[in-house]
Protein backbone atom coordinates (compact mmCIF):
# COMPACT_ATOMS: atom_id res chain seq x y z
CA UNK A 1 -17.51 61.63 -19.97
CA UNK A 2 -13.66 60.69 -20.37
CA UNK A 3 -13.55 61.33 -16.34
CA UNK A 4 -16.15 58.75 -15.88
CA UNK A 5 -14.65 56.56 -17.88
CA UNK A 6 -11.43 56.86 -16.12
CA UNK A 7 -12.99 56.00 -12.74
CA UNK A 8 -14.62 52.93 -13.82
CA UNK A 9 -11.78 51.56 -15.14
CA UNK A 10 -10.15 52.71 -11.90
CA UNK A 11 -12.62 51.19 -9.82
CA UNK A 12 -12.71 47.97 -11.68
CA UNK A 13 -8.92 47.92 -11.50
CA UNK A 14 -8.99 48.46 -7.60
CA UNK A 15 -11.75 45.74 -7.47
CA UNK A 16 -10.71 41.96 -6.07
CA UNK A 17 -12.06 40.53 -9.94
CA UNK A 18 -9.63 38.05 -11.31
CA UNK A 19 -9.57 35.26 -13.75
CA UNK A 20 -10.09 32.13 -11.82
CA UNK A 21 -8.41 28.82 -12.51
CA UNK A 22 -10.96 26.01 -13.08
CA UNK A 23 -10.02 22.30 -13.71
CA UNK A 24 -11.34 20.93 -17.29
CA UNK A 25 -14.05 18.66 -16.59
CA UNK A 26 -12.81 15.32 -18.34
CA UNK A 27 -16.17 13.83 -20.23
CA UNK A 28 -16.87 10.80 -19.19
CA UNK A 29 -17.22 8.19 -21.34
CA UNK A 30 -19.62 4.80 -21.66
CA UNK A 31 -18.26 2.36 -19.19
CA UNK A 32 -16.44 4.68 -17.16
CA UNK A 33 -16.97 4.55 -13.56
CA UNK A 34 -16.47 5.74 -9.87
CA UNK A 35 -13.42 3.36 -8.12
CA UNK A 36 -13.01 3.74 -4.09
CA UNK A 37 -9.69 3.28 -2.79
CA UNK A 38 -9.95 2.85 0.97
CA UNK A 39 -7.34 3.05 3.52
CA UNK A 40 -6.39 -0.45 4.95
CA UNK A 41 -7.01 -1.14 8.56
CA UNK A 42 -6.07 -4.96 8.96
CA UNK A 43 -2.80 -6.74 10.04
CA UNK A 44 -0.77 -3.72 9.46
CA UNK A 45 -1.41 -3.57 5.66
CA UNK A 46 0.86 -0.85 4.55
CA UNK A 47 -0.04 -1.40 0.93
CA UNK A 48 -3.00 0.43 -1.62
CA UNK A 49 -4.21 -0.67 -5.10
CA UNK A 50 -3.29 2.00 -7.11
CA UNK A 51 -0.09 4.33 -7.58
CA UNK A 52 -0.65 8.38 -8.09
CA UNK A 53 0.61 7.73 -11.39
CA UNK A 54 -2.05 5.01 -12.09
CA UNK A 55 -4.57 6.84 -10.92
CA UNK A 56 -3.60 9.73 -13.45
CA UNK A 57 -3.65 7.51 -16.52
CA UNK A 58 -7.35 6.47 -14.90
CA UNK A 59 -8.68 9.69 -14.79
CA UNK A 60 -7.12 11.08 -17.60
CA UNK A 61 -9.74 7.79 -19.02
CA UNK A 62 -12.61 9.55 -17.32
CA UNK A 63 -12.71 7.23 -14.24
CA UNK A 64 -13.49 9.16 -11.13
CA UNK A 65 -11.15 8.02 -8.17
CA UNK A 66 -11.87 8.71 -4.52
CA UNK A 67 -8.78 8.02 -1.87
CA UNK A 68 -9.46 8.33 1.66
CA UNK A 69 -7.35 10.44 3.53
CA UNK A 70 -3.75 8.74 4.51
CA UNK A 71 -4.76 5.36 2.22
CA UNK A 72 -1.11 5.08 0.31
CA UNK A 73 0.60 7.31 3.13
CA UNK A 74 2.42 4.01 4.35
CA UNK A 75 3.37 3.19 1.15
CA UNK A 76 4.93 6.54 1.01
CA UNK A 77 2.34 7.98 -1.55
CA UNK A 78 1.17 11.27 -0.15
CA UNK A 79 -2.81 12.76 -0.42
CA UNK A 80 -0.98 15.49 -2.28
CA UNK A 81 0.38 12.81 -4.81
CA UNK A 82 -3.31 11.40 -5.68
CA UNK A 83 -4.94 14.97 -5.41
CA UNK A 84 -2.57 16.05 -8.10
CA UNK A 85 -3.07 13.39 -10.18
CA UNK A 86 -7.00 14.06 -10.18
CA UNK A 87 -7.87 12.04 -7.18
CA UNK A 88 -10.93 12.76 -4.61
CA UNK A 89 -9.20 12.54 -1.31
CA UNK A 90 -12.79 11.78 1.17
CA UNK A 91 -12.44 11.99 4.54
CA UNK A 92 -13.91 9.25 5.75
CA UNK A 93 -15.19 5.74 4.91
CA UNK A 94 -18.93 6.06 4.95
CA UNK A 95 -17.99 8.59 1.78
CA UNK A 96 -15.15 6.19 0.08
CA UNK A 97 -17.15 3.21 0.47
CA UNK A 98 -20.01 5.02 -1.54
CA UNK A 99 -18.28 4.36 -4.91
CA UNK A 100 -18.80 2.04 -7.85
CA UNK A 101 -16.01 -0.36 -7.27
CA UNK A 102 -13.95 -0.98 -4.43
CA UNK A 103 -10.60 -1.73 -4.65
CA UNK A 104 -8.96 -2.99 -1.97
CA UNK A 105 -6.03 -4.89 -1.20
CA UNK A 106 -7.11 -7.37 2.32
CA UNK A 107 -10.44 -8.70 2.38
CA UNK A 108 -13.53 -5.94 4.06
CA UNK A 109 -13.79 -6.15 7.80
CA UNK A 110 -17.25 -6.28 9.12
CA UNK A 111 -17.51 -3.18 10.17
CA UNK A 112 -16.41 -2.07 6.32
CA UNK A 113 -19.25 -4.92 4.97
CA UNK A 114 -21.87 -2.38 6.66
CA UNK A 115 -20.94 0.42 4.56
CA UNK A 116 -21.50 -1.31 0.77
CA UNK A 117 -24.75 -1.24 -0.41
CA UNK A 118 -26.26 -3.08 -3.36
CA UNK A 119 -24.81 -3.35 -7.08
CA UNK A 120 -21.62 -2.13 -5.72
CA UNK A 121 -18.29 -4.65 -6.73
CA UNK A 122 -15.76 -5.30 -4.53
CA UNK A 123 -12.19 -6.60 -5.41
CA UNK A 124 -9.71 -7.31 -2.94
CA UNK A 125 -7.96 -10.91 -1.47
CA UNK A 126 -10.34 -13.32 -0.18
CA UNK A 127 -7.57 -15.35 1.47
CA UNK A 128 -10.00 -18.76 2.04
CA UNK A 129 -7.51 -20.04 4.93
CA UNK A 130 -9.31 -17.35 7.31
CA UNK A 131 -12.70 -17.14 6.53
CA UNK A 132 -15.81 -16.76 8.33
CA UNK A 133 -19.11 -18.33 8.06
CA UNK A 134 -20.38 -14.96 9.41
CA UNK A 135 -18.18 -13.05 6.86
CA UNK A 136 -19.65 -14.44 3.72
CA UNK A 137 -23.27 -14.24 4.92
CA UNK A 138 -22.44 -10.76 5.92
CA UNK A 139 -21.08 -10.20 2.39
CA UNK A 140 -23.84 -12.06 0.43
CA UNK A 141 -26.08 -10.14 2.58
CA UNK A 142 -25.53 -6.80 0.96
CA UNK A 143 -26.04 -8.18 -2.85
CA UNK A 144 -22.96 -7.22 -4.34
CA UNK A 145 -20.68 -8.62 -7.02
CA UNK A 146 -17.02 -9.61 -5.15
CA UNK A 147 -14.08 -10.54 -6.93
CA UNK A 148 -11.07 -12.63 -5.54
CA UNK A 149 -7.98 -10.79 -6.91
CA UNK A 150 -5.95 -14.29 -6.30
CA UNK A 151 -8.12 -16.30 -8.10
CA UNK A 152 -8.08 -13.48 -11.38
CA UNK A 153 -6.36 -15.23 -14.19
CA UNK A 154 -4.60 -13.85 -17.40
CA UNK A 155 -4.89 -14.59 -20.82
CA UNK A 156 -2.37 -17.93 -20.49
CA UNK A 157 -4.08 -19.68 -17.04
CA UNK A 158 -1.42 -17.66 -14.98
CA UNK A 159 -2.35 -15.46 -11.87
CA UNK A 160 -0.73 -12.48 -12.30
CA UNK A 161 -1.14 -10.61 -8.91
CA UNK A 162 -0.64 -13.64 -6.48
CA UNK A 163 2.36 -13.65 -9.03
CA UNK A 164 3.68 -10.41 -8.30
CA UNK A 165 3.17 -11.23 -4.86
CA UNK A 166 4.83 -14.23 -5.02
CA UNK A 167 8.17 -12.46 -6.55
CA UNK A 168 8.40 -10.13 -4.00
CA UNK A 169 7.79 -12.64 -0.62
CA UNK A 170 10.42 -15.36 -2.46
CA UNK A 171 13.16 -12.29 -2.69
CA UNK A 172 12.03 -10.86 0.78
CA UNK A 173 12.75 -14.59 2.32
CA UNK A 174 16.25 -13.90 2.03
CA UNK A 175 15.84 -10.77 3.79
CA UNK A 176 14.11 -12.26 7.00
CA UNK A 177 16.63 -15.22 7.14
CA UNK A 178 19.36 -13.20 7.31
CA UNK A 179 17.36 -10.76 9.83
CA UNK A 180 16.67 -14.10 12.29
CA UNK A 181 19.62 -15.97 11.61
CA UNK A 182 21.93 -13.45 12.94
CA UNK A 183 23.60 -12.98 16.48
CA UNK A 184 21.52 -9.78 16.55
CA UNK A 185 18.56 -11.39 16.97
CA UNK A 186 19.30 -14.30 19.26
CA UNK A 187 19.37 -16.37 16.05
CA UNK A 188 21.93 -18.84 15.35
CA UNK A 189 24.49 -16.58 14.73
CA UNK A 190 25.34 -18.01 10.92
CA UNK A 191 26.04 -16.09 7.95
CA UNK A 192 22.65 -17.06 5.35
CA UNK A 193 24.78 -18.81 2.03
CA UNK A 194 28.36 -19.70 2.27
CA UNK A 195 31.87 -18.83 2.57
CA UNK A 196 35.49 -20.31 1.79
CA UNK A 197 36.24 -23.30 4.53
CA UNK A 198 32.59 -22.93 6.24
CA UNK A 199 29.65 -24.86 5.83
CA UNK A 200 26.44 -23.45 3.63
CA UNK A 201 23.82 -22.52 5.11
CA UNK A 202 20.85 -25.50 4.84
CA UNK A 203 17.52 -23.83 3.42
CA UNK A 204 14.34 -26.51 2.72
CA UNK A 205 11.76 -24.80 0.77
CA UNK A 206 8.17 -26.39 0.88
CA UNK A 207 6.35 -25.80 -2.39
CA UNK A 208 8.21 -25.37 -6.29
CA UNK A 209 6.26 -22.33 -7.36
CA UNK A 210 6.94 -18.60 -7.71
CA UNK A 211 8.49 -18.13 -4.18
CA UNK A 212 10.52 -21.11 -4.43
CA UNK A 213 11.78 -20.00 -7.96
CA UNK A 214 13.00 -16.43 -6.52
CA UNK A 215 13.92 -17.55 -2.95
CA UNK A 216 16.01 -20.32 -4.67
CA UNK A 217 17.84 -18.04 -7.03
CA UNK A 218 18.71 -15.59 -4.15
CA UNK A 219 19.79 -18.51 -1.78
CA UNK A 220 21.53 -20.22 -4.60
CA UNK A 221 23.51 -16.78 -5.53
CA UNK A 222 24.77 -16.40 -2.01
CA UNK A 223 26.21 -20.02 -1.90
CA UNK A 224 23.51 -21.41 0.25
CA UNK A 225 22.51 -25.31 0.17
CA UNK A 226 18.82 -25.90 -1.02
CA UNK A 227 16.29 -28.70 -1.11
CA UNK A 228 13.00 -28.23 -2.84
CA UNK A 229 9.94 -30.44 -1.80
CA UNK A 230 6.39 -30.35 -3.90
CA UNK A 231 3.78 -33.57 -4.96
CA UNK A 232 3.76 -32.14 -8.58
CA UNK A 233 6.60 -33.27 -10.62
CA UNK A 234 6.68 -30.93 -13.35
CA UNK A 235 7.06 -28.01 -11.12
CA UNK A 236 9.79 -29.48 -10.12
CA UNK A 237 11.41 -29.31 -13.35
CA UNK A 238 10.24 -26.24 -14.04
CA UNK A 239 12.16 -24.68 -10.95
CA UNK A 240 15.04 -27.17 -11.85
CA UNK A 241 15.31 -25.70 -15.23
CA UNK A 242 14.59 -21.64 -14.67
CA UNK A 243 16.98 -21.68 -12.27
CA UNK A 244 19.59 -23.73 -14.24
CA UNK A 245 21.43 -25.39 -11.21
CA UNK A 246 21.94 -29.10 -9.81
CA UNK A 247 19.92 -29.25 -6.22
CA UNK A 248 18.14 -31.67 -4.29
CA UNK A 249 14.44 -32.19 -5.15
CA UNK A 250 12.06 -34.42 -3.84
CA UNK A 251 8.30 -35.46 -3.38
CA UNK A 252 6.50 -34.61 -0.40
CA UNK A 253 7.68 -37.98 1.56
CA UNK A 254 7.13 -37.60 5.29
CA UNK A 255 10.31 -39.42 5.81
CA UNK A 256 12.37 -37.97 3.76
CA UNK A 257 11.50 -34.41 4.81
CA UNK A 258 11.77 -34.79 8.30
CA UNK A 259 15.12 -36.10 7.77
CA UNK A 260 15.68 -32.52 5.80
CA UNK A 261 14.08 -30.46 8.49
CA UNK A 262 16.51 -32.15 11.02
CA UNK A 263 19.28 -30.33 9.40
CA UNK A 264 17.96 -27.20 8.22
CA UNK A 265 18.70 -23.93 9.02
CA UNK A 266 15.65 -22.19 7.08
CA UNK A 267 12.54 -23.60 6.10
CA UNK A 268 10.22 -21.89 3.54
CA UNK A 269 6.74 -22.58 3.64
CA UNK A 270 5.08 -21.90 0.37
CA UNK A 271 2.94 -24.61 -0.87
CA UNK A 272 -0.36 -22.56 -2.77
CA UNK A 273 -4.63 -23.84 -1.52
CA UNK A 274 -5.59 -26.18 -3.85
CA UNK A 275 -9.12 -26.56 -2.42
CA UNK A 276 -9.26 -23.78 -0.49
CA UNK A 277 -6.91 -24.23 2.34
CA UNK A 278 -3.23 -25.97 2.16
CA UNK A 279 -2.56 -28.63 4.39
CA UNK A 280 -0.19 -29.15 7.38
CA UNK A 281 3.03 -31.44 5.40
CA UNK A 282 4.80 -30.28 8.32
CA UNK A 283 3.88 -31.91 11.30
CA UNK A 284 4.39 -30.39 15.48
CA UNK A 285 6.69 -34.14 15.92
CA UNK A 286 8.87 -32.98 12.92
CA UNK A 287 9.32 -29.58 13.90
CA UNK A 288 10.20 -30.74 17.67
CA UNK A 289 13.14 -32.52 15.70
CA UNK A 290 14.75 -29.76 14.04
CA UNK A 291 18.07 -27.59 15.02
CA UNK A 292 17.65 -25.38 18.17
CA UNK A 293 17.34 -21.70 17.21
CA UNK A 294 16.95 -22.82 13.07
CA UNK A 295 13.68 -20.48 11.81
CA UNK A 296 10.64 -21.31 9.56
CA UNK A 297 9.00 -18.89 7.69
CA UNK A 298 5.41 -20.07 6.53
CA UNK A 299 4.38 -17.81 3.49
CA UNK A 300 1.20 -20.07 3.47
CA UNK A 301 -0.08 -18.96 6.69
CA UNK A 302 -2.57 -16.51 4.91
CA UNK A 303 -4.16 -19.76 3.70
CA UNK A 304 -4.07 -21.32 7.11
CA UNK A 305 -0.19 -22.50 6.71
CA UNK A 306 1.05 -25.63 6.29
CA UNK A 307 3.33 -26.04 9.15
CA UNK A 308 1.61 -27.34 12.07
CA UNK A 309 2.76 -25.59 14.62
CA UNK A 310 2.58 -21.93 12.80
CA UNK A 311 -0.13 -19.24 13.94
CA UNK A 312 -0.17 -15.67 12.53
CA UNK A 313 1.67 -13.25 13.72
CA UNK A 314 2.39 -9.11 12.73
CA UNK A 315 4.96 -6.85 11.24
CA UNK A 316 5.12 -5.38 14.83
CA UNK A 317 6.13 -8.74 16.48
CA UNK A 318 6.66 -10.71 13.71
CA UNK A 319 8.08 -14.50 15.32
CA UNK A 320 7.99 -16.55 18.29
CA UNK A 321 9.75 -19.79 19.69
CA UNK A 322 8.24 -23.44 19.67
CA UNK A 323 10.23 -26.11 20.61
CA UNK A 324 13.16 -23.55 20.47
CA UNK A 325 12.27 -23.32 16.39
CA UNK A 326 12.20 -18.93 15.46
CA UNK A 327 8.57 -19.10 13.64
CA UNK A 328 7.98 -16.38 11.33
CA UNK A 329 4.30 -16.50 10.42
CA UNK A 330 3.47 -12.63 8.77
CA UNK A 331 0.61 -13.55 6.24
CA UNK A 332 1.32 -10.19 4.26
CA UNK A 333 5.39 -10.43 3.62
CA UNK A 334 4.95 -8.01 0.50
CA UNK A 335 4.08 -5.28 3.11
CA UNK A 336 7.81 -5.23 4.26
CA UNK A 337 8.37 -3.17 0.89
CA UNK A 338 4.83 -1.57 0.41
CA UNK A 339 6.03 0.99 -2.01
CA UNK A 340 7.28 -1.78 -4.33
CA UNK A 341 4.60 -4.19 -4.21
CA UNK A 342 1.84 -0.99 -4.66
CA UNK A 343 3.82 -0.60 -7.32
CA UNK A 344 3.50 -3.71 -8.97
CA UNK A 345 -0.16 -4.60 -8.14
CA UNK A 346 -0.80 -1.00 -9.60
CA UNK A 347 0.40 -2.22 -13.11
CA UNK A 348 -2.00 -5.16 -12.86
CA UNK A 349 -5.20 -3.22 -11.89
CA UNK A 350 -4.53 -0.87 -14.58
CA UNK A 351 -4.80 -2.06 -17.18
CA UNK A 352 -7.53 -4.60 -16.23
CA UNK A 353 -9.96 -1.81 -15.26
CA UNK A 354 -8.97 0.10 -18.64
CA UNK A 355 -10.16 -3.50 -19.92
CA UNK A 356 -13.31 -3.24 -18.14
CA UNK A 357 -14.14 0.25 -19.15
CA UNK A 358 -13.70 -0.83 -23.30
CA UNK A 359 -15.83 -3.90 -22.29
CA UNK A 360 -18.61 -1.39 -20.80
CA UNK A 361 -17.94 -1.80 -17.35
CA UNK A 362 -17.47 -4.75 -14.80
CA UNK A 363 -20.04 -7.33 -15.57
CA UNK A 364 -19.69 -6.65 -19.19
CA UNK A 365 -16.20 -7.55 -18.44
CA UNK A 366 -17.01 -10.61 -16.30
CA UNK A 367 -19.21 -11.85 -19.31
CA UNK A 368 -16.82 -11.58 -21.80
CA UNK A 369 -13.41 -12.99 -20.34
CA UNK A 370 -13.69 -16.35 -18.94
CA UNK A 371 -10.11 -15.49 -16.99
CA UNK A 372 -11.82 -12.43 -14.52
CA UNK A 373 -14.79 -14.65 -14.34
CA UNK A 374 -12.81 -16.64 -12.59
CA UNK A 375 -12.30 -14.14 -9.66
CA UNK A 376 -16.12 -13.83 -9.06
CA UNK A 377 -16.97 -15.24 -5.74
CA UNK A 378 -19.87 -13.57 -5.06
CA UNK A 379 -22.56 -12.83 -7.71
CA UNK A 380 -25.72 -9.94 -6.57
CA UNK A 381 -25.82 -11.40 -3.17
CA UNK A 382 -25.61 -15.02 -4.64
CA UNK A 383 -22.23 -17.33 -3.65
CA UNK A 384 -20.68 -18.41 -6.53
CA UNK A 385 -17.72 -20.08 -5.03
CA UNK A 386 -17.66 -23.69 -4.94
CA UNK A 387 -15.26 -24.70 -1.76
CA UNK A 388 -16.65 -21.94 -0.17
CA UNK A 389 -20.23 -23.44 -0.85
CA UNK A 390 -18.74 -26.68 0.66
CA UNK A 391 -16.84 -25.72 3.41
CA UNK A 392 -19.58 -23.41 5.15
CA UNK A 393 -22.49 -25.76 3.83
CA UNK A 394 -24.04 -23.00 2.10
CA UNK A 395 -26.16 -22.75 -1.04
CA UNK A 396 -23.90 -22.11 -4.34
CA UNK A 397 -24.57 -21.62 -7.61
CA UNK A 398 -22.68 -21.79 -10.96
CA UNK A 399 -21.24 -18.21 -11.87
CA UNK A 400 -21.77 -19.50 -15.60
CA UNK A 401 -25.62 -20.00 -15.08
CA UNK A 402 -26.05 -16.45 -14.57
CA UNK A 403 -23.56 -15.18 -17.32
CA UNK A 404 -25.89 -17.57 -20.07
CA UNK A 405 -29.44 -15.83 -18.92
CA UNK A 406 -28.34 -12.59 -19.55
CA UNK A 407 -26.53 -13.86 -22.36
């Protein structure tokens, strides 16, 4: 008996049984959902929505989060990274398109449009400067709910992401003048700012917002000579006072800023859409007029610029010459540092989906805070956008009309 014993204990200890590890399923929880995180295949995009981290705190909140393979890998955020933190990493985008919400960071191609299918929400950029008529039929086509992440508002009127955004293109300006400005790069050969016995460097920024506010400081700390142009007064004091120095300010008068641009070494495009799409304050006669080799860098370009002579161009070849002017026309400057603006736009989708999930999920959310309504473009297949509505001559209704009936 005790030798039978013996050899089934032997046996069992010679046998290839083993505890096995298994994950704790996290329970999910009432307005939890399924978020797709694809990988980005327009104008070099190097960025992704969420950080590893993010998408810990997330699941850890009993979201489900599917990452296609290589989606943060050029914002130096490895598969490993997300699978550790309790990602899905899918393998293709037929799978990641399949979730809830999509959160991306440019607008779906086409070919990505084909994949949604109805009640899903999308929320990426919109940027209105480029749009299709075939894009938003395409979109509206498929009866989901889309969301413009730079018309999403906070709490106090303010738009957090474009924002962020903002910070990190007006500190990045300084980075590209100096790249194009120097000898290296057939530029002009000047030091950007100032030293003892030599004259500043001239910078004219277009637009008194965010950029302007963080480009100026920069330029400003490096002994450069600014001028600030915008229609809107009080952002002009409000750039005059944040950043606490005497400069040159002015209204957009077309005399008065061609006679700037004649002298300039760096102009900074960044005037923000106001119905849609900014307009050209620039025009092709004053840019013929300016300095031989001087650069402009339109930051507006993703909104169809307002220089006149600016077209887009790409991180891999990034400017080109008219009437010997360096143009600099890369709608997604924040890319140039995709780690830190991933970052960034991680700690604003965060907590806004952690928002959502109290609320009871995305609609719920859209119903009850007039600030994300505000992001809604598309409503089930129905346009909800106004100057979209106008500018393609399309059929638009109130996003408010259909929050009341289910009200």
């Amino acid at each position: 008996m005790s030798e039978k014993k013996k050899s089934g204990f032997e046996a069992l200890a010679k046998s290839s049984l083993s505890p096995q590890e298994q994950l704790l399923k996290v329970k999910k929880k009432k307005g939890s959902f399924c978020i797709g995180l694809p990988r980005e295949i327009s104008l070099q995009e190097n960025r992704i929505s969420l950080t590893p981290d993010a998408v810990a705190i997330l699941v850890n909140s009993g979201h489900d989060i599917w990452v296609e393979r290589k989606a943060g890998e050029a914002s130096k955020f490895s598969d490993k990274a997300y699978s550790e933190a309790g990602a899905k990493i899918m393998y293709s985008p037929e799978e990641v398109f399949k979730a809830d919400i999509i959160l991306k960071i440019e607008p779906p191609t086409l070919e990505e449009i084909e994949y949604f299918q109805p009640g899903q929400t999308l929320i990426s950029a919109l940027q209105p400067g480029h749009l299709t008529k075939e894009y938003i039929q395409a979109l509206l086509k498929k009866r989901i709910t889309a969301l413009a992440w730079e018309y999403i508002e906070d709490k106090v009127g303010g738009i957090p992401i474009v924002r962020a955004m903002s910070e990190i293109a007006g500190s990045a300006v300084l980075l590209i003048a100096a790249e194009y400005l120097s000898s290296a790069n057939k530029g002009k050969g000047v030091i950007l700012g100032g030293i003892t016995g030599v004259t500043p460097t001239k910078m004219v920024i277009i637009g008194a917002g965010t950029v302007a506010e963080y480009c100026g400081r920069a330029a400003l700390s490096l002994g450069a000579e600014i001028q600030i142009f915008d229609n809107h007064i009080y952002k002009l004091r409000r750039v005059k006072h944040i950043l606490g120095h005497q400069f040159y300010t002015s209204t957009i008068d077309t005399a008065t800023l061609s006679e700037s641009l004649k002298n300039a070494d760096v102009v900074v495009g960044a005037l923000r859409a106001e119905k849609g799409r900014v307009r050209h304050v620039v025009s092709e006669e004053m840019v013929s007029q300016m300095k031989p080799d001087s650069l402009i860098i339109d930051l507006s370009i993703d909104q169809g610029g307002c220089v006149a002579t600016s077209e887009i161009t790409t991180h891999a070849k990034p400017v080109f010459k008219k009437y010997d002017v360096i143009h600099y026309c890369v709608p997604n400057v924040a890319s140039r540092v995709a780690h830190t603006a991933t970052t960034a736009l991680s700690n604003i989708f965060t907590p806004t989906i952690l928002r959502a999930e109290e609320e009871g999920g995305v609609e719920e959310m859209i119903l009850s805070h007039r600030w994300f309504l505000r992001g809604v473009y598309s409503y089930k297949g129905n346009l909800t956008n106004e100057s979209i509505g106008r500018k393609f001559k399309l059929k638009y209704k109130n996003i408010e009309l259909f929050m009341a009936a289910r009200v």
